[in-house]
Protein backbone atom coordinates (compact mmCIF):
# COMPACT_ATOMS: atom_id res chain seq x y z
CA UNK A 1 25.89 3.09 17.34
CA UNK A 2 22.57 4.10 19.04
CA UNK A 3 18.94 3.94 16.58
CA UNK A 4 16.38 5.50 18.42
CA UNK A 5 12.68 5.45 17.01
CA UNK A 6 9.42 6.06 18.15
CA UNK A 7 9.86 6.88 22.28
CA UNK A 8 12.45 4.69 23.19
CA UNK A 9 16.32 2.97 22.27
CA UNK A 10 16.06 0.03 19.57
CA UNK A 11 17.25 -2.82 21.56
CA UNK A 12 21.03 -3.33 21.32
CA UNK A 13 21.40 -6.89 22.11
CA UNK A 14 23.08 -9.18 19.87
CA UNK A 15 22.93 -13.01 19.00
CA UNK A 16 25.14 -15.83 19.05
CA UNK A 17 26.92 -14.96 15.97
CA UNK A 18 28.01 -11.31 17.40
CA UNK A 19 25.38 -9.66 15.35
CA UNK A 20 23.02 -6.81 16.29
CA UNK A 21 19.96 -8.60 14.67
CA UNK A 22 17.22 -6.08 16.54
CA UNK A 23 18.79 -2.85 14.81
CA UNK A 24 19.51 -4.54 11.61
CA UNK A 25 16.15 -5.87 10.79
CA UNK A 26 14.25 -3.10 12.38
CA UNK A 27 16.09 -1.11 9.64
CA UNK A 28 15.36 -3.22 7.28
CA UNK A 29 11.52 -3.60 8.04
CA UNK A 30 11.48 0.12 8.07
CA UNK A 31 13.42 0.20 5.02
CA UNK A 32 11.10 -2.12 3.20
CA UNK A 33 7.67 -0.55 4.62
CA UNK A 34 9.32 2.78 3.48
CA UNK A 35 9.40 1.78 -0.23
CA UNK A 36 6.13 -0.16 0.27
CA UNK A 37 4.70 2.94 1.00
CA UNK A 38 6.25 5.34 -1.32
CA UNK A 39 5.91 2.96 -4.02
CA UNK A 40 1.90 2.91 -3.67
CA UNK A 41 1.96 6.54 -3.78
CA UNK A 42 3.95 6.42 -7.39
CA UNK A 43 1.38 3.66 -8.24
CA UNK A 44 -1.67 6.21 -7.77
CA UNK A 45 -0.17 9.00 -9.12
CA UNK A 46 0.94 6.58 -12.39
CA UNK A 47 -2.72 4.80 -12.54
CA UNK A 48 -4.00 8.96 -14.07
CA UNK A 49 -1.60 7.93 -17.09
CA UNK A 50 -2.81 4.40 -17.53
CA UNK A 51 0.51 3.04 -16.61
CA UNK A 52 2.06 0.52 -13.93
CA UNK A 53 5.55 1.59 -12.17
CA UNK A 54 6.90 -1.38 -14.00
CA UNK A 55 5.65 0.27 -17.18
CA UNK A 56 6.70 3.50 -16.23
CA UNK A 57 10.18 2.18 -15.68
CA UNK A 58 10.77 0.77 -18.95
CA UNK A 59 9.78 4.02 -20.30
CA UNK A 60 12.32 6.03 -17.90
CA UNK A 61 15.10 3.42 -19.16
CA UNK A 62 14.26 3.88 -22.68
CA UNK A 63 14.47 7.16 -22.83
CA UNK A 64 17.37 7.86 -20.75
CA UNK A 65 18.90 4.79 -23.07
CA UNK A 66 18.00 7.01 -26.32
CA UNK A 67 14.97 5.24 -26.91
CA UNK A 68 16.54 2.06 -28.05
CA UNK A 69 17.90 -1.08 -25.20
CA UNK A 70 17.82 -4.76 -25.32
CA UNK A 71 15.65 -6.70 -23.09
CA UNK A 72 18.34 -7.72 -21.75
CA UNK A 73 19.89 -4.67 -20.58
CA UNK A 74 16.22 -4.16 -18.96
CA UNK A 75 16.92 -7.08 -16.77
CA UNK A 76 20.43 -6.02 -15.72
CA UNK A 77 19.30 -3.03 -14.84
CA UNK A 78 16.03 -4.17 -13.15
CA UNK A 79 17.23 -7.34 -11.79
CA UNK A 80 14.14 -8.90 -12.70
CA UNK A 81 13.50 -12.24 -14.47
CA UNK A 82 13.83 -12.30 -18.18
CA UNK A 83 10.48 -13.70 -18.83
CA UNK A 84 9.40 -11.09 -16.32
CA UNK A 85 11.08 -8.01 -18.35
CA UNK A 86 9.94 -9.83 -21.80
CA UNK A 87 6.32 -10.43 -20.65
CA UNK A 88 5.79 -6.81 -20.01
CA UNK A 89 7.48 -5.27 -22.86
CA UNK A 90 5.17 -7.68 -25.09
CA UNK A 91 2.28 -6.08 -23.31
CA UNK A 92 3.67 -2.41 -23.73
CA UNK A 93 4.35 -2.98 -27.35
CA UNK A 94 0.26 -4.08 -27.60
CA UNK A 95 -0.72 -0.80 -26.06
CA UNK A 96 2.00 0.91 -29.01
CA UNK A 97 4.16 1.94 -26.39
CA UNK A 98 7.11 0.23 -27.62
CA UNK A 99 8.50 -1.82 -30.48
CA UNK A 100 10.23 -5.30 -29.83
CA UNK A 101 12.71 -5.77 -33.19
CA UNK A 102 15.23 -8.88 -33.24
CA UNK A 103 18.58 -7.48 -32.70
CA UNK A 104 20.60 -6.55 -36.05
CA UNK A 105 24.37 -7.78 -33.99
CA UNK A 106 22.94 -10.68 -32.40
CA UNK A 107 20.00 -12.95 -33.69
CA UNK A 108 19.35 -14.33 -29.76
CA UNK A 109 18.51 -10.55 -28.82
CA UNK A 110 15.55 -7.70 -28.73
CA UNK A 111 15.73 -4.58 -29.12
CA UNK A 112 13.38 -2.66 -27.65
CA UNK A 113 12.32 1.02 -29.02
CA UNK A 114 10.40 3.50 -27.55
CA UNK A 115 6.90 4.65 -30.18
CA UNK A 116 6.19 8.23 -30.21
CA UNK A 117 2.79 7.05 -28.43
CA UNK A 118 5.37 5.90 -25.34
CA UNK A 119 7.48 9.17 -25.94
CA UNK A 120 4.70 11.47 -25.47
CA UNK A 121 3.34 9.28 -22.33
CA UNK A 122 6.62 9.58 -20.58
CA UNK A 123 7.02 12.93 -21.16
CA UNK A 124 3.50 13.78 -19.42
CA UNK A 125 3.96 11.47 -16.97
CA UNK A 126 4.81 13.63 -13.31
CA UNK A 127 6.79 12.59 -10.33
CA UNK A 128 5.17 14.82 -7.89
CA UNK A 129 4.40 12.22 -5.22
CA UNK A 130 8.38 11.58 -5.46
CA UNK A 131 9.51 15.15 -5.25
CA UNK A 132 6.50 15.69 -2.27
CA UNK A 133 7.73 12.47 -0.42
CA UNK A 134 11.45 13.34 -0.87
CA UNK A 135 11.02 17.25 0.08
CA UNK A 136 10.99 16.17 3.90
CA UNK A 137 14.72 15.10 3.91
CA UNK A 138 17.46 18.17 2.98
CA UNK A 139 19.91 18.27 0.74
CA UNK A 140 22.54 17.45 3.11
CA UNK A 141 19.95 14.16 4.57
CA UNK A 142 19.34 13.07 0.43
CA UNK A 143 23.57 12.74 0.36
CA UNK A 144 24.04 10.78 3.51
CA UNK A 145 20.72 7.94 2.41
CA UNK A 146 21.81 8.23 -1.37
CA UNK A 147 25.80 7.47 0.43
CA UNK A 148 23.82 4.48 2.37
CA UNK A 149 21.68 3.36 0.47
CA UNK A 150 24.37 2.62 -2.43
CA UNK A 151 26.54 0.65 0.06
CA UNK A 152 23.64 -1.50 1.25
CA UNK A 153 23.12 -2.12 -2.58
CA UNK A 154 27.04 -2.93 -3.21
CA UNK A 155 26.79 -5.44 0.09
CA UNK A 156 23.19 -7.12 -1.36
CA UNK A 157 24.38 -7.70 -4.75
CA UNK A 158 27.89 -9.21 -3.09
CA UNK A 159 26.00 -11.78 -0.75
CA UNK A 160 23.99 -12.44 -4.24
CA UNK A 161 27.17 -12.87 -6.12
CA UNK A 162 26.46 -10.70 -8.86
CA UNK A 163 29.31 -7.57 -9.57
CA UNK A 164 27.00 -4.46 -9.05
CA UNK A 165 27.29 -2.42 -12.58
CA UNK A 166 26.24 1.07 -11.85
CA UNK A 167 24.62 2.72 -14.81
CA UNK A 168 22.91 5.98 -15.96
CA UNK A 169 19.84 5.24 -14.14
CA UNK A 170 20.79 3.87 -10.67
CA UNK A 171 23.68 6.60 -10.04
């Protein structure tokens, strides 16, 4: 397989192990500087609203969760620490975006619920620097990185040894 960028070939060499190190982590630098990038636009566009992406996230899982999840579904489906996720809904739930309730099954869990105040957020918030960034790839070009991109997730969690659990938000 040939990766051509910029002028010239991507180097095709490999190392001692048999792997094709120059392709694979010019991929993933471009990969990484990619979402760099595209995440910085979000963050402007979500600074008008007042919120973070992080923010903005827990909001998007909420309500496509019904308004109600436990923290610890957050961190599932963020993969973030659980301090992490519990820190920042403590911080949303000062601003009255959300309400953290101890869990009616299970005494050792939050729930977290979405306040009208974070319903009415979300449902202002845009996504235009998304839909702009996205609109240079076609339809057929969104299937084949959405294809790729979900493999490359499947391998990463693997080498992590955690079981990928797809859910509403990540398919």
């Amino acid at each position: 397989m040939r990766i051509f960028h910029g002028k010239g070939e991507l180097n095709n060499s490999y190392n001692e192990h048999g792997r094709n190190n120059d392709i694979d982590f010019n991929l993933w630098r471009i990969l990484d500087h990619t979402r760099f990038v595209i995440a910085r636009s979000r963050k402007k566009e979500l600074a008008k609203y007042g919120l973070t992406s992080e923010q903005a996230h827990i909001l998007d899982i909420l309500h496509h969760s019904g308004g109600t999840v436990t923290i610890q579904a957050i961190v599932a489906i963020t993969m973030r620490q659980h301090h992490s996720i519990s820190t920042l809904v403590d911080r949303m739930a000062k601003q009255g975006l959300v309400k953290k309730l101890k869990s009616a099954s299970d005494a050792r869990q939050y729930d977290v619920i979405i306040t009208e105040k974070g319903q009415t957020l979300f449902s202002r918030t845009t996504r235009n620097a998304i839909t702009d960034i996205f609109s240079a790839l076609s339809g057929r070009e969104k299937k084949e990185l959405d294809t790729g991109l979900k493999k490359l997730r499947a391998k990463a969690y693997k080498l992590l040894g955690k079981k990928y659990q797809p859910n509403v938000l990540s398919e």
